[in-house]
N, C-alpha and C. Protein backbone atom coordinates (compact mmCIF):
# COMPACT_ATOMS: atom_id res chain seq x y z
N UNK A 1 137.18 37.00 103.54
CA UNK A 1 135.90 37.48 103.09
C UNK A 1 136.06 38.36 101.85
N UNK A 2 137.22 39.09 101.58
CA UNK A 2 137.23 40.17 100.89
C UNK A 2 137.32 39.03 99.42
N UNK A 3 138.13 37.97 99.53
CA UNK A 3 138.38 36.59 98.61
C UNK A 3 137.17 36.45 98.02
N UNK A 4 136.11 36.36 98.64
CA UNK A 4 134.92 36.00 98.48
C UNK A 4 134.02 36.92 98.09
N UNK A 5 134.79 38.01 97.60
CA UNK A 5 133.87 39.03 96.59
C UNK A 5 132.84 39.87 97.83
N UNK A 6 133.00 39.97 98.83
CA UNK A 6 132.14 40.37 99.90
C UNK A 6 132.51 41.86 99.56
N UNK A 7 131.42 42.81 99.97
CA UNK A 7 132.13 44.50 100.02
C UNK A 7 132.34 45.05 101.60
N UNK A 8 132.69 45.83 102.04
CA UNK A 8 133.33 45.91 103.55
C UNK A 8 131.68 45.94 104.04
N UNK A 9 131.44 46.60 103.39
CA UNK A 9 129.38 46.98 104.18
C UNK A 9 129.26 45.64 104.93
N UNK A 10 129.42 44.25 103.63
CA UNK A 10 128.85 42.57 103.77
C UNK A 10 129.31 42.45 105.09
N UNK A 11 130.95 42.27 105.02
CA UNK A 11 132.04 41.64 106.06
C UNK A 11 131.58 42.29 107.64
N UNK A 12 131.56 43.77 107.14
CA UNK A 12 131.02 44.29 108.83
C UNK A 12 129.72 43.59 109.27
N UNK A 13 128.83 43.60 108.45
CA UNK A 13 127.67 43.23 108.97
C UNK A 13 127.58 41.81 109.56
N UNK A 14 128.64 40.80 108.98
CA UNK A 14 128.28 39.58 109.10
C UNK A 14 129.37 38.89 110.17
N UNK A 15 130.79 39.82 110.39
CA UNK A 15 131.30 40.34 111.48
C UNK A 15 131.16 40.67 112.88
N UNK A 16 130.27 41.51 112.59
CA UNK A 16 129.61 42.27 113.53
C UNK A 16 130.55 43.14 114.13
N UNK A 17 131.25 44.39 113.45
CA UNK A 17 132.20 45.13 113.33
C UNK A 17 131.50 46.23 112.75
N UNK A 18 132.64 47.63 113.03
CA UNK A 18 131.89 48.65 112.30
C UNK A 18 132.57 48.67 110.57
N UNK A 19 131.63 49.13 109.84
CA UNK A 19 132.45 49.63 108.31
C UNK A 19 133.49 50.38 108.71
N UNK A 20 134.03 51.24 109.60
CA UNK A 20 134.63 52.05 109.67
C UNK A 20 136.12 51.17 110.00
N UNK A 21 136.20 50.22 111.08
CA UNK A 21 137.22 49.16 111.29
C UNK A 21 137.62 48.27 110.22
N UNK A 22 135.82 47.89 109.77
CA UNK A 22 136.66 47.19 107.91
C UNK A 22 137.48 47.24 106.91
N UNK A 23 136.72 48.44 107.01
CA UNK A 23 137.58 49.73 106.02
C UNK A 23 139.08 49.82 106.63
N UNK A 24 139.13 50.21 107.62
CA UNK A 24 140.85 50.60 108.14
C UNK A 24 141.42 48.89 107.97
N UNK A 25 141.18 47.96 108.13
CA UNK A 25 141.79 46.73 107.84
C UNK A 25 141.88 46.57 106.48
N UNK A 26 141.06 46.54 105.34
CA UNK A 26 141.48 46.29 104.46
C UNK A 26 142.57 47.25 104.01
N UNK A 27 142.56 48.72 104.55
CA UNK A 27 143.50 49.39 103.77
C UNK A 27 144.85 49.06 104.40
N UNK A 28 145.04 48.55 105.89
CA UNK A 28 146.12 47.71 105.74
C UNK A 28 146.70 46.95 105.10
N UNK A 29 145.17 46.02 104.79
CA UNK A 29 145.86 44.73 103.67
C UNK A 29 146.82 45.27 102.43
N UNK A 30 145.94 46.12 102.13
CA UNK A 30 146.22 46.51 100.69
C UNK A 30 148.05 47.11 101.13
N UNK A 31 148.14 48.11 102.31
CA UNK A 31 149.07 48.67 102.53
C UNK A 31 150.23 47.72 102.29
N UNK A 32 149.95 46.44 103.02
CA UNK A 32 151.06 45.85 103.63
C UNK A 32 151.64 45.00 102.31
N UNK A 33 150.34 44.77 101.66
CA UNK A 33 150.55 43.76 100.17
C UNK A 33 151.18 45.09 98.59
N UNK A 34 151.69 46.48 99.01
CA UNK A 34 151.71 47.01 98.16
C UNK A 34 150.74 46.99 96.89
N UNK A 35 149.54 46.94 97.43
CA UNK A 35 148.34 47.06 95.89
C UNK A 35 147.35 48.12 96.49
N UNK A 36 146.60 48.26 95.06
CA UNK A 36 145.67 49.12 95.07
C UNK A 36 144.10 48.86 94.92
N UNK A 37 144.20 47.89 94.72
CA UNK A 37 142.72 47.44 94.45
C UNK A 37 142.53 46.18 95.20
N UNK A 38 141.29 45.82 95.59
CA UNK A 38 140.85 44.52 96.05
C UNK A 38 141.55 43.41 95.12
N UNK A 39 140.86 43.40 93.69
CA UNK A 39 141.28 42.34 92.76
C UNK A 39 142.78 42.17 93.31
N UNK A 40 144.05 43.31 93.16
CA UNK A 40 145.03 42.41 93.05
C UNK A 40 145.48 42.30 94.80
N UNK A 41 144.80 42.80 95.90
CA UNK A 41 144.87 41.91 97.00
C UNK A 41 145.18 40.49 97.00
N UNK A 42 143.76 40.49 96.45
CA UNK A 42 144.00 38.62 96.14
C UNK A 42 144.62 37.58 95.49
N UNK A 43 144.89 38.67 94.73
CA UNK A 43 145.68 37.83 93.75
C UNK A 43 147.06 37.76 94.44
N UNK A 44 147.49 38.84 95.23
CA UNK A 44 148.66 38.97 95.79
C UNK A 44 148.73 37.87 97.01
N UNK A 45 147.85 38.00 97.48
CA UNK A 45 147.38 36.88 98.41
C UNK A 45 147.70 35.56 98.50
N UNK A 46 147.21 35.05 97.30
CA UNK A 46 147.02 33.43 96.48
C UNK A 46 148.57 33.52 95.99
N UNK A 47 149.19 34.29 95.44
CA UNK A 47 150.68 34.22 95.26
C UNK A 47 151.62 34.25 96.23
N UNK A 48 151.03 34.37 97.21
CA UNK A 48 152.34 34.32 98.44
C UNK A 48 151.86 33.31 99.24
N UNK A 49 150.83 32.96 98.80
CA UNK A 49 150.11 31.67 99.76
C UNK A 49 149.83 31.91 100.95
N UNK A 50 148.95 33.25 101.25
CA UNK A 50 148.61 33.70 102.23
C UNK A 50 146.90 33.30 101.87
N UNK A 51 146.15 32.69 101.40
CA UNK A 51 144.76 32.73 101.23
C UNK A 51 144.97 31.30 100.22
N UNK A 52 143.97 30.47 99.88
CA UNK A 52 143.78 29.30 99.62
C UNK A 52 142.37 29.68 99.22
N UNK A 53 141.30 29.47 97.68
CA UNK A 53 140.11 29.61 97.86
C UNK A 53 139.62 29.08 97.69
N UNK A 54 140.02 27.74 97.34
CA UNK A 54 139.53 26.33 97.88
C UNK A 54 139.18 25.96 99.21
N UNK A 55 139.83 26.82 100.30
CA UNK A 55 139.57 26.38 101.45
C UNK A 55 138.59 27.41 102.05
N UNK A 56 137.85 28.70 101.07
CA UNK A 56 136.87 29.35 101.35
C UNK A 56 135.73 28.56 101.30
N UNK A 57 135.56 27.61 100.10
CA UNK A 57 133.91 27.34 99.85
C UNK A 57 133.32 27.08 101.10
């Protein structure tokens, strides 16, 4: 979801999760992928071939 330009507010809501759990997951992501920003999440993502966003549409 985060791939998909969503903001944690979107993902919780459509989830059905709190922002507060969103939030602590993405900052895992970010943790675990050594980045700082969403953008290079993904990008980090698509380079390790952990996300495909072709297979989002």
């Amino acid at each position: 979801m985060i791939s998909q330009g969503l903001s944690n507010r979107q993902i919780a809501e459509l989830s059905h999760r709190s922002l507060h759990t969103v939030d602590a997951h993405a900052k895992s992501i970010y943790r675990k992928l050594a980045v700082k920003s969403r953008a290079q999440a993904v990008r980090d993502a698509m380079q390790k071939g952990l996300i495909d966003l072709e297979a989002c549409e």
